[in-house]
Protein backbone atom coordinates (compact mmCIF):
# COMPACT_ATOMS: atom_id res chain seq x y z
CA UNK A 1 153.66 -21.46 -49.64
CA UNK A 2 155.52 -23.41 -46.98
CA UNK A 3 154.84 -26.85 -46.51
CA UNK A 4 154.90 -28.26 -42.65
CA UNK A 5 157.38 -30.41 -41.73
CA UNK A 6 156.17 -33.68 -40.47
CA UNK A 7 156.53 -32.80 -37.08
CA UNK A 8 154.35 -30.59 -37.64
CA UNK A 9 151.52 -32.16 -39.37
CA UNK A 10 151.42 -34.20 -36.47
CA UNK A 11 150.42 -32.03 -33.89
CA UNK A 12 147.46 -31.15 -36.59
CA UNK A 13 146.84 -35.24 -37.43
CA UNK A 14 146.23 -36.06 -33.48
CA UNK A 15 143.72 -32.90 -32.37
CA UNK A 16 140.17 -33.54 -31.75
CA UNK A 17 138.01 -32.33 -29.22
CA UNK A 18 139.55 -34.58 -26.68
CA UNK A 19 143.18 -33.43 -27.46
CA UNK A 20 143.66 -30.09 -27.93
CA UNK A 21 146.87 -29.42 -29.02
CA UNK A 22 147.63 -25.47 -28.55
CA UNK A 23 150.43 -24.66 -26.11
CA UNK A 24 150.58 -21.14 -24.10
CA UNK A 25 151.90 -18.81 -21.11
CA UNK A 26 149.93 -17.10 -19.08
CA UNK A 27 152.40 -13.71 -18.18
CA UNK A 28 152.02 -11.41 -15.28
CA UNK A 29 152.76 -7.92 -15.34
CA UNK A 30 152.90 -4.96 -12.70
CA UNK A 31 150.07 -2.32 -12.81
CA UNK A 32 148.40 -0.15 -13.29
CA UNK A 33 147.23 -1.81 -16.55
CA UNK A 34 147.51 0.07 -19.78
CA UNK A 35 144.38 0.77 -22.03
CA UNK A 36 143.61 -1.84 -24.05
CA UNK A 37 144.45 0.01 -27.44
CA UNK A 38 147.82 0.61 -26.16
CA UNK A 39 147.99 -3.00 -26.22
CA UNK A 40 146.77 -3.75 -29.46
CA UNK A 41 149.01 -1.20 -30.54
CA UNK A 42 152.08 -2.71 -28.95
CA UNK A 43 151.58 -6.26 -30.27
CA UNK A 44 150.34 -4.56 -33.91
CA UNK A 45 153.48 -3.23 -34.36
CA UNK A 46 155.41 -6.68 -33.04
CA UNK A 47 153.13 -9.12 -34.71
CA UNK A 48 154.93 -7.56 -38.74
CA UNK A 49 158.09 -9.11 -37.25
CA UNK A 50 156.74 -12.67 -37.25
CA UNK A 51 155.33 -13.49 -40.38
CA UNK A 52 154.15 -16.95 -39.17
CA UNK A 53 151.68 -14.88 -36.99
CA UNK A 54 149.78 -13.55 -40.15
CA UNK A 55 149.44 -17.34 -41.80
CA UNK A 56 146.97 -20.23 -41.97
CA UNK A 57 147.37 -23.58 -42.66
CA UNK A 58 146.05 -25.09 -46.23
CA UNK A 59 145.13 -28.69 -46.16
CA UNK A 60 145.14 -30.07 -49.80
CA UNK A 61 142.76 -32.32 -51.21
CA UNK A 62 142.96 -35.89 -50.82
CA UNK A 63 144.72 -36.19 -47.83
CA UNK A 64 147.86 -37.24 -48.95
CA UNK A 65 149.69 -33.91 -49.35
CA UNK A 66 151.14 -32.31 -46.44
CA UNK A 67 149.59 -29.22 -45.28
CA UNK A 68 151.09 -26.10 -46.11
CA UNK A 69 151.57 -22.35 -45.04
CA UNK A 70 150.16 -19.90 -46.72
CA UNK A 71 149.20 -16.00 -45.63
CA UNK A 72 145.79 -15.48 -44.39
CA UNK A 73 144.51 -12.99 -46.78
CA UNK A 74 141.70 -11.99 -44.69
CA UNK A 75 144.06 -11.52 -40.97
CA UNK A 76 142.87 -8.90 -38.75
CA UNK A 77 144.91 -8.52 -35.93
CA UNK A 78 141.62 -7.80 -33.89
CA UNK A 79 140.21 -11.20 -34.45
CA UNK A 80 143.18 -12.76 -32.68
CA UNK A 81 143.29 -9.92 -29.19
CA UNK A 82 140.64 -10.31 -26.69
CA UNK A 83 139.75 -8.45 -23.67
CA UNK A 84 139.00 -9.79 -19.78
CA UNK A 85 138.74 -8.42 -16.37
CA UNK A 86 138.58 -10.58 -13.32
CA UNK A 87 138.31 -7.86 -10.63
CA UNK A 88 138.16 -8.91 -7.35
CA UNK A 89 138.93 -12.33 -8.14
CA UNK A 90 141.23 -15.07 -6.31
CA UNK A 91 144.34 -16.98 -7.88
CA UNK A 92 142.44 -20.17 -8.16
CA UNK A 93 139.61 -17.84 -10.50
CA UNK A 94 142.91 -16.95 -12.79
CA UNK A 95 144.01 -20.44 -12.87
CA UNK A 96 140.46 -21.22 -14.09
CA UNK A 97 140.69 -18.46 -16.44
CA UNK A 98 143.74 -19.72 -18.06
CA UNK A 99 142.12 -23.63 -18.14
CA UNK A 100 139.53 -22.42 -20.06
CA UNK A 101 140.58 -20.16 -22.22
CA UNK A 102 143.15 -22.84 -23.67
CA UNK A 103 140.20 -25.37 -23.77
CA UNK A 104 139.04 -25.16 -26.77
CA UNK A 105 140.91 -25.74 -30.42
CA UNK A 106 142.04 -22.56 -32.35
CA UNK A 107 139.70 -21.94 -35.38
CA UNK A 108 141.94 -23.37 -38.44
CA UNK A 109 140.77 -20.87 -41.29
CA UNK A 110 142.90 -18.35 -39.96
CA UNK A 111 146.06 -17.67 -38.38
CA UNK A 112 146.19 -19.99 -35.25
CA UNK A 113 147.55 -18.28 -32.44
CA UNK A 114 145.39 -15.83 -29.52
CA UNK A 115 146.11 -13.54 -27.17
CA UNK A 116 143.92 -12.45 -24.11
CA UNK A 117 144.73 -8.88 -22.18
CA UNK A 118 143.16 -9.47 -18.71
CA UNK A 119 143.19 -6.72 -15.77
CA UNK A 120 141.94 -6.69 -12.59
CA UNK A 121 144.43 -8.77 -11.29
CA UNK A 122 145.47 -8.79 -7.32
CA UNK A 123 148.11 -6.95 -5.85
CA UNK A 124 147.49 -3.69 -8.96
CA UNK A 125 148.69 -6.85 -11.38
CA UNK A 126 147.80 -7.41 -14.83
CA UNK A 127 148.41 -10.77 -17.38
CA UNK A 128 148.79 -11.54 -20.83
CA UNK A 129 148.02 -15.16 -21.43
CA UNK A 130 149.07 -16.48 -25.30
CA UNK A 131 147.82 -19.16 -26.75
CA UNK A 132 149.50 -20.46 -30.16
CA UNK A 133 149.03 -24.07 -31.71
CA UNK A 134 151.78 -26.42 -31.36
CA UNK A 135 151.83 -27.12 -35.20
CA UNK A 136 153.45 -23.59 -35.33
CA UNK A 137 155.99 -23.80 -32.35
CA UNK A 138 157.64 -25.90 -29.86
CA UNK A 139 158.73 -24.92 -26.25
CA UNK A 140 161.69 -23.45 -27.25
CA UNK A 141 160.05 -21.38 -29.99
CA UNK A 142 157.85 -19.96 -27.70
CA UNK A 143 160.01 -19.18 -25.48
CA UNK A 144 161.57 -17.14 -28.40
CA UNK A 145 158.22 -15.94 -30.24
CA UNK A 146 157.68 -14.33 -26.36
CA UNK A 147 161.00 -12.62 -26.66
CA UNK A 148 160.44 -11.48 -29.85
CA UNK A 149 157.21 -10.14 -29.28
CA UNK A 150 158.34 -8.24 -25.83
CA UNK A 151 160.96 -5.49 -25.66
CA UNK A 152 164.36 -6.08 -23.66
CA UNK A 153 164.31 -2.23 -21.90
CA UNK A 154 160.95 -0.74 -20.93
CA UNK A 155 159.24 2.19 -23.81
CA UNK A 156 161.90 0.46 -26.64
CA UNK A 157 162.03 2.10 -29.82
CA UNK A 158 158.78 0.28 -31.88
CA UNK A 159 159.80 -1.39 -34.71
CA UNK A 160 159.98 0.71 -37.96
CA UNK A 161 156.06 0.06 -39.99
CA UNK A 162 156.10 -2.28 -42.89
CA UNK A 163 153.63 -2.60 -45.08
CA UNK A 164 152.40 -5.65 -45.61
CA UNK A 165 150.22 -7.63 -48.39
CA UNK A 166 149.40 -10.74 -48.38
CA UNK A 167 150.18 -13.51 -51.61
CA UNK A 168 147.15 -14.37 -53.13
CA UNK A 169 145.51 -17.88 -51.83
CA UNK A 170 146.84 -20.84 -54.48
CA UNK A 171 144.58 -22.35 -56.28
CA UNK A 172 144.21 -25.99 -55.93
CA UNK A 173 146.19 -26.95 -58.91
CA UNK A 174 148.87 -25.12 -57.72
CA UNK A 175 148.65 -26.35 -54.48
CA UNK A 176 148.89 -29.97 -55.84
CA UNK A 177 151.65 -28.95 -57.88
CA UNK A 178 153.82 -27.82 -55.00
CA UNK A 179 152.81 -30.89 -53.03
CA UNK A 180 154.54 -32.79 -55.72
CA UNK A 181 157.47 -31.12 -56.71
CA UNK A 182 158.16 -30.75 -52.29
CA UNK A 183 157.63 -34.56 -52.10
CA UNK A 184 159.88 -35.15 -55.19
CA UNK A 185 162.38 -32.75 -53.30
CA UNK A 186 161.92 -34.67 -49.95
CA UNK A 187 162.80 -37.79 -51.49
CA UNK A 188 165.82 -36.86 -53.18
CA UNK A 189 167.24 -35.23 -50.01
CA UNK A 190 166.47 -38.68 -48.57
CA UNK A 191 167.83 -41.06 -51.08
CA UNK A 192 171.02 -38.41 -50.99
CA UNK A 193 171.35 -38.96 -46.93
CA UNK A 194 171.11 -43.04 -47.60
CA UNK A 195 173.82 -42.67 -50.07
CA UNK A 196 175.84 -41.32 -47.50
CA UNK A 197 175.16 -43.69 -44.87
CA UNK A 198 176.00 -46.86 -47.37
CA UNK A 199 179.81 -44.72 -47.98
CA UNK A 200 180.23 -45.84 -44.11
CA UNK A 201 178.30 -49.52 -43.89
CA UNK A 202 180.13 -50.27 -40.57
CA UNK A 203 179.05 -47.12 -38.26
CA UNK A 204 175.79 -46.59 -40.11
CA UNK A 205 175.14 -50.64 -38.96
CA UNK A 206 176.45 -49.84 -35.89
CA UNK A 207 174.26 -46.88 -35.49
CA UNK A 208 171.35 -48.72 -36.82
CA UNK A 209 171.04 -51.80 -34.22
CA UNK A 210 171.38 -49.09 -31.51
CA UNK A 211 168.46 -47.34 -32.31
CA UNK A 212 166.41 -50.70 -32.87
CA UNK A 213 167.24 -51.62 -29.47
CA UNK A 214 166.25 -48.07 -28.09
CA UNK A 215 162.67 -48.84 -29.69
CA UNK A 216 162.38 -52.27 -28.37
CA UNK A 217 162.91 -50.66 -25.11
CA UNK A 218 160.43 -47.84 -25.31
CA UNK A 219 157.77 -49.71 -26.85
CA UNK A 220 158.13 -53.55 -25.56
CA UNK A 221 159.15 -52.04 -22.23
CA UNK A 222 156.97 -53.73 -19.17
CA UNK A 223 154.13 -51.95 -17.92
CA UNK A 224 153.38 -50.83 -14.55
CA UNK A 225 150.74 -51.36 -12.69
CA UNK A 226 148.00 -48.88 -13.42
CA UNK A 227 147.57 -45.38 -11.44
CA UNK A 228 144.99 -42.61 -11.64
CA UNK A 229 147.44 -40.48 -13.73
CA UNK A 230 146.69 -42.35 -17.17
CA UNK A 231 143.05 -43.49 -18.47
CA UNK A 232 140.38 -41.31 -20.62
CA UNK A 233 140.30 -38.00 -20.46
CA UNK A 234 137.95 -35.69 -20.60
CA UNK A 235 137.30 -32.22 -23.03
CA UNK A 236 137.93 -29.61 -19.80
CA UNK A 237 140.93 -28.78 -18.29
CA UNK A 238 142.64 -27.62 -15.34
CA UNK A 239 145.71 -25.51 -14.69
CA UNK A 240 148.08 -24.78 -11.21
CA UNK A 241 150.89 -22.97 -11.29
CA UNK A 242 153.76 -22.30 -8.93
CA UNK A 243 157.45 -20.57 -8.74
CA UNK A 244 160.73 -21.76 -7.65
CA UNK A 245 164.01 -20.01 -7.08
CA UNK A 246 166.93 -20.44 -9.48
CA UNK A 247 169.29 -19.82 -6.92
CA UNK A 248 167.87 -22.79 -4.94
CA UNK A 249 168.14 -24.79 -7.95
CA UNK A 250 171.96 -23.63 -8.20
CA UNK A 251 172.63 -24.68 -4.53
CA UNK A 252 171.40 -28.07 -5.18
CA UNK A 253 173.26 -28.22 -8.29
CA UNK A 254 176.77 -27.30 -6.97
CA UNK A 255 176.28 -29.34 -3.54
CA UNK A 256 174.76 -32.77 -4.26
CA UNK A 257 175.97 -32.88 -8.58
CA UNK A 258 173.82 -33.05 -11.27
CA UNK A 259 172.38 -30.47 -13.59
CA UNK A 260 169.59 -28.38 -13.45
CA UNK A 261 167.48 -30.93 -15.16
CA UNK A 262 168.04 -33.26 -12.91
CA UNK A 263 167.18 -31.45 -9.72
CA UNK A 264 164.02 -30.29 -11.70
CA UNK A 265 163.25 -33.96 -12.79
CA UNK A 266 163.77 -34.98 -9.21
CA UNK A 267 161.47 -32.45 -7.31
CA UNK A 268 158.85 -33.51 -9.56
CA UNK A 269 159.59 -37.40 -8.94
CA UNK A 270 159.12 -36.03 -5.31
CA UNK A 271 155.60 -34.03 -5.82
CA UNK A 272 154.55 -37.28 -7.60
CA UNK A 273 155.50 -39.27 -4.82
CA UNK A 274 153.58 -37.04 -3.04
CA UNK A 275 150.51 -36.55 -5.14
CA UNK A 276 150.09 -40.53 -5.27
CA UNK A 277 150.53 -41.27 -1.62
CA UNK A 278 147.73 -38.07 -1.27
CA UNK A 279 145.49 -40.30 -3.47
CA UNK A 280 146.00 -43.63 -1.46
CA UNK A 281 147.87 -45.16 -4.08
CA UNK A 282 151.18 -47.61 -3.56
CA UNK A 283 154.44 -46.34 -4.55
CA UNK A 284 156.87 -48.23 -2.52
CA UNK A 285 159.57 -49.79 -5.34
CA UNK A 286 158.17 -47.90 -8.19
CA UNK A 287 158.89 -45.45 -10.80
CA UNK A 288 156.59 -43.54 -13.18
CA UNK A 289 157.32 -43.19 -17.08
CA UNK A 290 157.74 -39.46 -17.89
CA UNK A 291 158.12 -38.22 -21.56
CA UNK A 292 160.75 -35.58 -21.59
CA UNK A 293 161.10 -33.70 -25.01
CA UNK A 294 164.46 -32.60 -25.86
CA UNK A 295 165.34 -29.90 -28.41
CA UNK A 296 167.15 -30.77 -31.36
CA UNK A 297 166.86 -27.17 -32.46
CA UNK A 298 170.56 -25.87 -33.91
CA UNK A 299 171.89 -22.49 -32.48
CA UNK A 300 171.16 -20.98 -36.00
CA UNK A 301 167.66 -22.39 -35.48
CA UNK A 302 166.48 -19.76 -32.63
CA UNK A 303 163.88 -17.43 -33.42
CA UNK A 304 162.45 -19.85 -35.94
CA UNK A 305 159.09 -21.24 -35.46
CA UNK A 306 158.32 -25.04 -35.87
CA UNK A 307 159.18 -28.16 -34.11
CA UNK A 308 162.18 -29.62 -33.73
CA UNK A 309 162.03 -32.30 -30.98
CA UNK A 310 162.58 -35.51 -30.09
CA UNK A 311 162.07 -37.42 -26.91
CA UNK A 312 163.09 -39.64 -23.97
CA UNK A 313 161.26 -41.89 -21.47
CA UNK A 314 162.45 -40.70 -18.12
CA UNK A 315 162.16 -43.30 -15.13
CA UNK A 316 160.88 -41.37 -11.49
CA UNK A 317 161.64 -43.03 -8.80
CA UNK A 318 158.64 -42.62 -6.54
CA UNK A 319 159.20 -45.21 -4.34
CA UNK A 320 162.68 -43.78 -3.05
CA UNK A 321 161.61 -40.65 0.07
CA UNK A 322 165.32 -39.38 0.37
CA UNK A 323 165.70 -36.47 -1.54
CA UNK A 324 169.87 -36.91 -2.38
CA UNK A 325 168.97 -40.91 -3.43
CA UNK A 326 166.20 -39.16 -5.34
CA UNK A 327 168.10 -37.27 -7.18
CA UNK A 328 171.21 -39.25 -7.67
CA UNK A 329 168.79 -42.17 -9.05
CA UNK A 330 167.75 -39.70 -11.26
CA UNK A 331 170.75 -38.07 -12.57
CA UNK A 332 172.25 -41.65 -12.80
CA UNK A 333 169.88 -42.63 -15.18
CA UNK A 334 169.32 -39.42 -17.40
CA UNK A 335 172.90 -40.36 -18.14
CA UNK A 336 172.27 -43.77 -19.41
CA UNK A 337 169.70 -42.12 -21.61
CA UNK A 338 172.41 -39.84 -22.95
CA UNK A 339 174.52 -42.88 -23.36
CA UNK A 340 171.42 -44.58 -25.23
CA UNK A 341 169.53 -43.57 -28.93
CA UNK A 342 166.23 -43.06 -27.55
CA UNK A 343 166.53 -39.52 -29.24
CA UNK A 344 167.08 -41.21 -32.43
CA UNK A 345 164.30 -43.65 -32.17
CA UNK A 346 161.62 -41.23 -30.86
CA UNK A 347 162.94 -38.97 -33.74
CA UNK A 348 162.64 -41.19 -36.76
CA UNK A 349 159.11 -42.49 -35.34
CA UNK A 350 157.91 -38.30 -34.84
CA UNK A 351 159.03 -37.62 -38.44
CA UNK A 352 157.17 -40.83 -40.11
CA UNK A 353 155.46 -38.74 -42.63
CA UNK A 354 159.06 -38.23 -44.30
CA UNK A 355 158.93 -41.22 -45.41
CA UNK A 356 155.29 -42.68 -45.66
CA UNK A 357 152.23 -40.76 -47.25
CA UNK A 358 150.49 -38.69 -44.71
CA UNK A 359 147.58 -40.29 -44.57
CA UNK A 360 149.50 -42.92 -43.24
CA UNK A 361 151.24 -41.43 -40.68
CA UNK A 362 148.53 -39.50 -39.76
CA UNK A 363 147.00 -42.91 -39.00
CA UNK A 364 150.07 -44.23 -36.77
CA UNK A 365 150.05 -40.87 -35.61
CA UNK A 366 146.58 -41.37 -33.66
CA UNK A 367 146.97 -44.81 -33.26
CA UNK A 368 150.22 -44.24 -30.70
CA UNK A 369 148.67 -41.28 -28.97
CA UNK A 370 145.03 -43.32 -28.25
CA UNK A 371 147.04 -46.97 -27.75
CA UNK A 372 150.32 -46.34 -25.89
CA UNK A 373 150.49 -47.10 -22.02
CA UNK A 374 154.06 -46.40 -21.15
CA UNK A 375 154.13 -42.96 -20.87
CA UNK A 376 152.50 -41.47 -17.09
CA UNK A 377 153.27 -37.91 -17.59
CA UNK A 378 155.16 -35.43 -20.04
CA UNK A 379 157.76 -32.59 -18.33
CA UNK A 380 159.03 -30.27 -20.21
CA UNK A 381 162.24 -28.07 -19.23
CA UNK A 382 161.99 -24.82 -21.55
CA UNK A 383 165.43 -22.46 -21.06
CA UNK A 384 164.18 -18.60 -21.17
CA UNK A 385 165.86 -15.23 -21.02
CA UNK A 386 167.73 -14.21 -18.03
CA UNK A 387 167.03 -10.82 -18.46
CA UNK A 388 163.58 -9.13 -18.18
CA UNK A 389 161.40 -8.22 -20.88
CA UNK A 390 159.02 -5.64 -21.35
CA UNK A 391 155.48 -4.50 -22.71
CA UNK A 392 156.08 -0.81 -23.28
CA UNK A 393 156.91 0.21 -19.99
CA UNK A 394 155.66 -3.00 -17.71
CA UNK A 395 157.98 -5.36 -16.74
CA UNK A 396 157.36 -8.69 -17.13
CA UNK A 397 157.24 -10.50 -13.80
CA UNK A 398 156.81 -13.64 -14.26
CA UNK A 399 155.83 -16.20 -17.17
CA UNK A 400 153.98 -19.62 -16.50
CA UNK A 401 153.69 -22.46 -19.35
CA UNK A 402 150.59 -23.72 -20.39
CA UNK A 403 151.31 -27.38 -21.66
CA UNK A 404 148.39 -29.76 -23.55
CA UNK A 405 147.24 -33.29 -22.33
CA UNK A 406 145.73 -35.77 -24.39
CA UNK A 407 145.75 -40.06 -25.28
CA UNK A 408 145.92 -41.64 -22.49
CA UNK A 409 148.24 -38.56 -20.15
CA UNK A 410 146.07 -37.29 -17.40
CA UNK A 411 148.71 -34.65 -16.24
CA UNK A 412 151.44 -32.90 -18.00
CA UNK A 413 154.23 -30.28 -16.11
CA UNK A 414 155.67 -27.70 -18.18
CA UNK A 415 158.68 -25.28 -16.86
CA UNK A 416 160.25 -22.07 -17.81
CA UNK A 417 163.12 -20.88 -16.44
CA UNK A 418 162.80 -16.54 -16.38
CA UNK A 419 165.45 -14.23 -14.91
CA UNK A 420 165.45 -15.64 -11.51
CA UNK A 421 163.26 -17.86 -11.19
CA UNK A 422 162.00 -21.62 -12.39
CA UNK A 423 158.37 -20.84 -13.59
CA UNK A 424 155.76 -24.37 -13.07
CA UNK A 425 152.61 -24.46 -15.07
CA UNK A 426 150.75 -28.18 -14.34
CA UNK A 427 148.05 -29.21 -16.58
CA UNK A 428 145.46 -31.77 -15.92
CA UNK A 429 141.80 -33.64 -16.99
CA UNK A 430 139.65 -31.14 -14.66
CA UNK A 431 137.13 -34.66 -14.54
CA UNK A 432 139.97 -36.91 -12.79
CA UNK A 433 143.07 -34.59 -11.87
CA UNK A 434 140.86 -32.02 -9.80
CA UNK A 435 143.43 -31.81 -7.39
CA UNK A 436 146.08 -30.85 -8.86
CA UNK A 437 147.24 -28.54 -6.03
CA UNK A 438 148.67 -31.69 -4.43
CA UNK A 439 150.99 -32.05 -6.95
CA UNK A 440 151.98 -28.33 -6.88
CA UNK A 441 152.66 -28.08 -3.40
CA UNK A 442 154.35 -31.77 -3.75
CA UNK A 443 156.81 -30.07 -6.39
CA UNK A 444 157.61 -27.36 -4.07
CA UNK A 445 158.55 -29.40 -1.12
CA UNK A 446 160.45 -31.36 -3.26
CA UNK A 447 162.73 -28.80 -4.28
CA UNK A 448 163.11 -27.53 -0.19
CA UNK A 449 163.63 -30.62 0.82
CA UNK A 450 166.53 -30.91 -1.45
CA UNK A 451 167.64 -27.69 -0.93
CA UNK A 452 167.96 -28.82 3.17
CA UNK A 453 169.16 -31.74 2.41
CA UNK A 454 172.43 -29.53 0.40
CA UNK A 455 172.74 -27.77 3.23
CA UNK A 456 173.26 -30.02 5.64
CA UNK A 457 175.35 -32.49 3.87
């Protein structure tokens, strides 16, 4: 048994049929497509190397445990592989595809990830879209599940067999025993880490009124007026994706400053812009709240599943049309969050159940993503490999994210950089974001228009 980490647990506390909380990428691979054995074979033999794959989550009784890992005695790998063919089908019928197939939660009584082969594609292409729960991973553990899973050089070397048996299913006094002595653990660690903090009263003070202050400013923080991308949502989804070259993001980089996050952050500030002024909507002198995780996963940490997060609140400035003011506004003010400890706050507050009992912080947990109004949008920036991977002997040619929605977020852009290229997947509420092609095409001007605007400073 492994117990969550509060993290974790939360992605599990907040999911109802509303807010489905499973996270994917929809890959695209040249053709002709293999048989669909030779698939199941290929990911068979992968799958040993990540025993998360072949484990369920156990809720304990009472609710006041956290839930744990434990191996799904009955895991067939068959149950989790699916077949599809979309012959003679358009882009927009994929993008549907992938909408729907992430719709609906991931059965819980076994191991929650899935994994559709679809053929038929244009152009003699083929796709593998993933689908895993986000109680399991976080962007960046995707991103290196994926690379796990797929080969670096095309027909590697499978991986040697292993057998593999799974541990019995605890009973539920064991179970309640491991909850306790993990708690009694937990605490311990904790008191240890507030001993330390009292051997240095000044800096841990110091450190402590910055944070508060970091809340007061996400949570008491004004409101805007209200837009069509935050109200109810709906239970179906929609999905767009687009491309963008990383050599373009470079340029803009090394000629008008910043990082790649910022460019990023300000093409989508653009496509926003864009997307609004589409809908009728004002955006002279405003901004729009974006959530932007960021990892606080340790080099060591790679290739381990899990979350390890925490977040800012990212101001867009919609109202401003240049593209360099755009992006300067931007870049100016990522660094302020830097300077600030909006990580820290947005940490302590996303591991609550470390110190409350979980059915507590299951409670909060709900209550901020159903009650909050700050937050317009969530981006996420997810590094990849810059080399290609493989499925046998098909390289893979490009990888779009599949990001959830839910509370009160109509619209939510992942990216993932790949090789060469910056890879968008946009998520919306199919019943008010229908157009969500607006905001695509928005993103891509937004990145030319930079790009002119570089060269022709």
């Amino acid at each position: 048994m492994e117990r969550l980490s509060s993290l974790d647990a939360v992605f599990l506390a907040i999911e109802d049929q509303h807010n489905q909380m499973s996270i994917g990428t929809a890959a695209i691979f040249d053709g002709p497509a293999p048989p669909f054995e030779a698939v199941c074979e290929f990911l068979a033999t992968r799958i040993r190397m990540v025993p998360r794959c072949r484990q369920r989550v156990r809720e304990p009784s009472g609710m006041f445990g956290r839930p744990v890992w434990i191996d799904d005695a009955r895991f067939d790998l068959r149950d989790h592989i699916h077949h599809l063919s979309l012959a003679d089908q358009s882009e927009a019928d994929f993008d549907d595809t992938v909408a729907e197939l992430m719709r609906p939660p991931l059965d819980r009584s076994r191991a929650l990830w899935d994994v559709w082969f679809i053929d038929g594609l244009a152009a003699n292409r083929w796709a593998i879209v993933a689908k895993v729960h986000h109680c399991m991973v976080d962007g960046i553990a995707g991103s290196d599940l994926l690379s796990a899973i797929l080969d670096r050089a095309p027909d590697a070397d499978a991986p040697a067999p292993a057998t593999w048996t799974p541990t019995p299913e605890p009973s539920d006094r064991a179970l309640a025993w491991f909850s306790v002595t993990t708690a009694a653990r937990s605490l311990l660690a904790r008191v240890r880490g507030a001993s330390a903090l009292l051997g240095h009263p000044g800096r841990s003070w110091k450190r402590a009124i910055g944070i508060i202050t970091a809340a007061k400013r996400l949570w008491y923080r004004q409101r805007h007026a209200p837009t069509s991308l935050t109200g109810p949502i709906g239970t179906r989804r929609c999905w767009v994706h687009t491309a963008v070259s990383f050599d373009d993001i470079s340029e803009i980089r090394n000629t008008l400053g910043g990082t790649v996050n910022d460019v990023v952050l300000a093409a989508v500030s653009s496509g926003f812009r864009e997307f609004l002024i589409e809908r009728g909507e004002p955006v002279e002198r405003r901004t729009i709240t974006a959530m932007v995780p960021v990892s606080l996963r340790r080099p060591t940490e790679h290739g381990q599943t899990g979350n390890r997060v925490a977040n800012v609140h990212a101001l867009l400035p919609v109202g401003t049309a240049d593209p360099r003011s755009t992006l300067q506004t931007v870049h100016d003010h990522l660094e302020e969050l830097k300077r600030s400890h909006e990580v820290e706050a947005t940490g302590l507050l996303l591991r609550i159940g470390d110190f409350v009992p979980r059915v507590l912080a299951d409670r909060v947990a709900r209550a901020i993503l159903h009650r909050q109004r700050n937050v317009e949008t969530v981006i996420t920036n997810i590094p990849g490999p810059r080399s290609p991977l493989h499925l046998g002997d098909h390289r893979m040619i490009a990888a779009y994210p599949v990001a959830p929605i839910g509370g009160w977020v109509r619209i939510t852009i992942a990216i993932w950089s790949y090789c060469d290229h910056l890879y968008v997947g946009i998520t919306g509420d199919r019943d008010t974001t229908p157009d969500l092609d607006h905001l695509e095409r928005g993103i891509t001007r937004g990145v030319a228009d930079l790009l002119e605007a570089a060269r022709t400073r």
